[in-house]
Protein backbone atom coordinates (compact mmCIF):
# COMPACT_ATOMS: atom_id res chain seq x y z
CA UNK A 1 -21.28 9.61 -8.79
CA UNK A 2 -18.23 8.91 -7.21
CA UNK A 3 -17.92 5.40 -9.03
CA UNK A 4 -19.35 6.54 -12.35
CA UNK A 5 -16.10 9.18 -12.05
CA UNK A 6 -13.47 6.73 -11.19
CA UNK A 7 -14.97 4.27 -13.85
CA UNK A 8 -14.41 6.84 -16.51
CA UNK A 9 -11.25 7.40 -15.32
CA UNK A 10 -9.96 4.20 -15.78
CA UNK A 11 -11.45 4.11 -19.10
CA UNK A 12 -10.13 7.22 -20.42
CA UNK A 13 -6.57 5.87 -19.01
CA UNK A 14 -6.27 2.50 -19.57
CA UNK A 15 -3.36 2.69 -21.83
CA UNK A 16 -1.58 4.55 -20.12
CA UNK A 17 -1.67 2.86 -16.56
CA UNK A 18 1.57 1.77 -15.64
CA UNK A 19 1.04 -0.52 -12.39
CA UNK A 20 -1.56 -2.18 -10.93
CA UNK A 21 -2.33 0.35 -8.06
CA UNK A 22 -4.83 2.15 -10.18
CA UNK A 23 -6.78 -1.12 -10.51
CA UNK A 24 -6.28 -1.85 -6.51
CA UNK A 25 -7.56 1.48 -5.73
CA UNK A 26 -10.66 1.01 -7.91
CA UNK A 27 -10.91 -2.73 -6.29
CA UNK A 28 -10.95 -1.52 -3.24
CA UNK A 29 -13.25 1.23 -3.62
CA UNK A 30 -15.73 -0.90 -5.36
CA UNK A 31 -15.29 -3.69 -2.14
CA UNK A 32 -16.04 -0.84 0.56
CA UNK A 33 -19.23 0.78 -1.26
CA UNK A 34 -20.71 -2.48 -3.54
CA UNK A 35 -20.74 -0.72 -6.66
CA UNK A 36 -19.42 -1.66 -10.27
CA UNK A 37 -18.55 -4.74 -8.73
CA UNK A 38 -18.13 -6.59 -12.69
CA UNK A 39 -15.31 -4.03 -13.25
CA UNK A 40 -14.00 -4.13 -9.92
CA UNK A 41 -13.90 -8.17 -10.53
CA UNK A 42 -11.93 -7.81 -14.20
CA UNK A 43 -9.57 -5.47 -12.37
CA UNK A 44 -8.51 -7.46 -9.59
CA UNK A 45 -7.95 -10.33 -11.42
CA UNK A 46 -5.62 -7.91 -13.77
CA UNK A 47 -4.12 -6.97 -10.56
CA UNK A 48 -3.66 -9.71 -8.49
CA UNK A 49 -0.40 -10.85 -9.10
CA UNK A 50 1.34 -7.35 -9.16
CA UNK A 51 0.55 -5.12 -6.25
CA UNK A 52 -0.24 -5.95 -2.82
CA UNK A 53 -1.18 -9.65 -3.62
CA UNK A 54 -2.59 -10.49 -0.62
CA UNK A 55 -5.14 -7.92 0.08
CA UNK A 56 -6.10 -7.56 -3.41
CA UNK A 57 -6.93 -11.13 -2.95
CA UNK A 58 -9.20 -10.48 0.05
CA UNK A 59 -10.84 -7.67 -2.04
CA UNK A 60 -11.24 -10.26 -5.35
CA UNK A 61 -12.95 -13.03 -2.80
CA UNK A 62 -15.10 -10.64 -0.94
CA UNK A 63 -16.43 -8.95 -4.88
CA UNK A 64 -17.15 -12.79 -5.99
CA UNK A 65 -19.03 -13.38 -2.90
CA UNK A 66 -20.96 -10.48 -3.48
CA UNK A 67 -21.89 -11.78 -6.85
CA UNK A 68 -22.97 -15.33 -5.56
CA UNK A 69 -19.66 -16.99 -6.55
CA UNK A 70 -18.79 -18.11 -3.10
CA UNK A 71 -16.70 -21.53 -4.77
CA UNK A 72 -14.46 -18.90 -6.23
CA UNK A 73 -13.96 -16.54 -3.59
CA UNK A 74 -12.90 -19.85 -1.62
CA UNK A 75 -10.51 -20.78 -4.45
CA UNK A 76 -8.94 -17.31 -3.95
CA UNK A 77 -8.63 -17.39 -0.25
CA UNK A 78 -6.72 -20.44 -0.28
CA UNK A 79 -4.46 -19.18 -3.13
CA UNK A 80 -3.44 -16.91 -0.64
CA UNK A 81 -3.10 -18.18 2.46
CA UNK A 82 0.59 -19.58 1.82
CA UNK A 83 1.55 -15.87 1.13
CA UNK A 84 0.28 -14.43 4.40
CA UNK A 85 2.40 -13.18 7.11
CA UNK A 86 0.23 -10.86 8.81
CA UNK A 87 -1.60 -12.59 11.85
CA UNK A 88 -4.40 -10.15 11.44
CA UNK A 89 -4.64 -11.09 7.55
CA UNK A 90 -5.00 -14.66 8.53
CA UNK A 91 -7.64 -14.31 11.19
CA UNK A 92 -9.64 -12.66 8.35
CA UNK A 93 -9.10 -15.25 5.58
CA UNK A 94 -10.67 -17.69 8.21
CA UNK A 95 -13.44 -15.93 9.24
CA UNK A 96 -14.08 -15.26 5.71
CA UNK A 97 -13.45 -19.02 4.54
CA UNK A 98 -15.76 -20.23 7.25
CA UNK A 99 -18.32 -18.06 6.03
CA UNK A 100 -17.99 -18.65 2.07
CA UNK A 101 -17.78 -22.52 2.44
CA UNK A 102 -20.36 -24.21 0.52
């Protein structure tokens, strides 16, 4: 119910958004609870280059994995990982790599 309510949300106020954080919100939310992952997907790529790059990154690779598009959600991870700075972030993006490599 949750999703469904956040989904219309976003809907009803698309044109009106005015940053990306709406769309990381919903990215992230959709990443934690594997639900309207499409949208989720659409969003983060809108997103990706404006708010928190990196994590919404992380969030974009792990929603393509879901999907079975593990080549892509490689692609992303190594978009990012001359952007990283956090030690923790990078730990993650090679766990993750390791375990999306085809």
């Amino acid at each position: 119910r949750g999703a469904r309510y956040f989904d219309d949300w976003m809907i009803k106020n698309k044109e009106t958004i005015d940053s990306d954080w709406p769309y990381f919100y919903y990215v992230k939310y959709a990443t934690l609870y594997k639900v309207r992952m499409e949208n989720a997907i659409a969003y983060a790529y809108k997103a990706e280059n404006g708010c928190d790059k990196v994590e919404i990154r992380i969030f974009l690779a792990k929603l393509l994995h879901e999907t079975g598009d593990d080549h892509k959600a490689v692609e992303k991870l190594k978009e990012v990982i001359p952007i990283i700075s956090n030690p923790e972030e990078k730990k993650e993006i090679d766990r993750l790599m390791e375990e999306y490599s085809v």
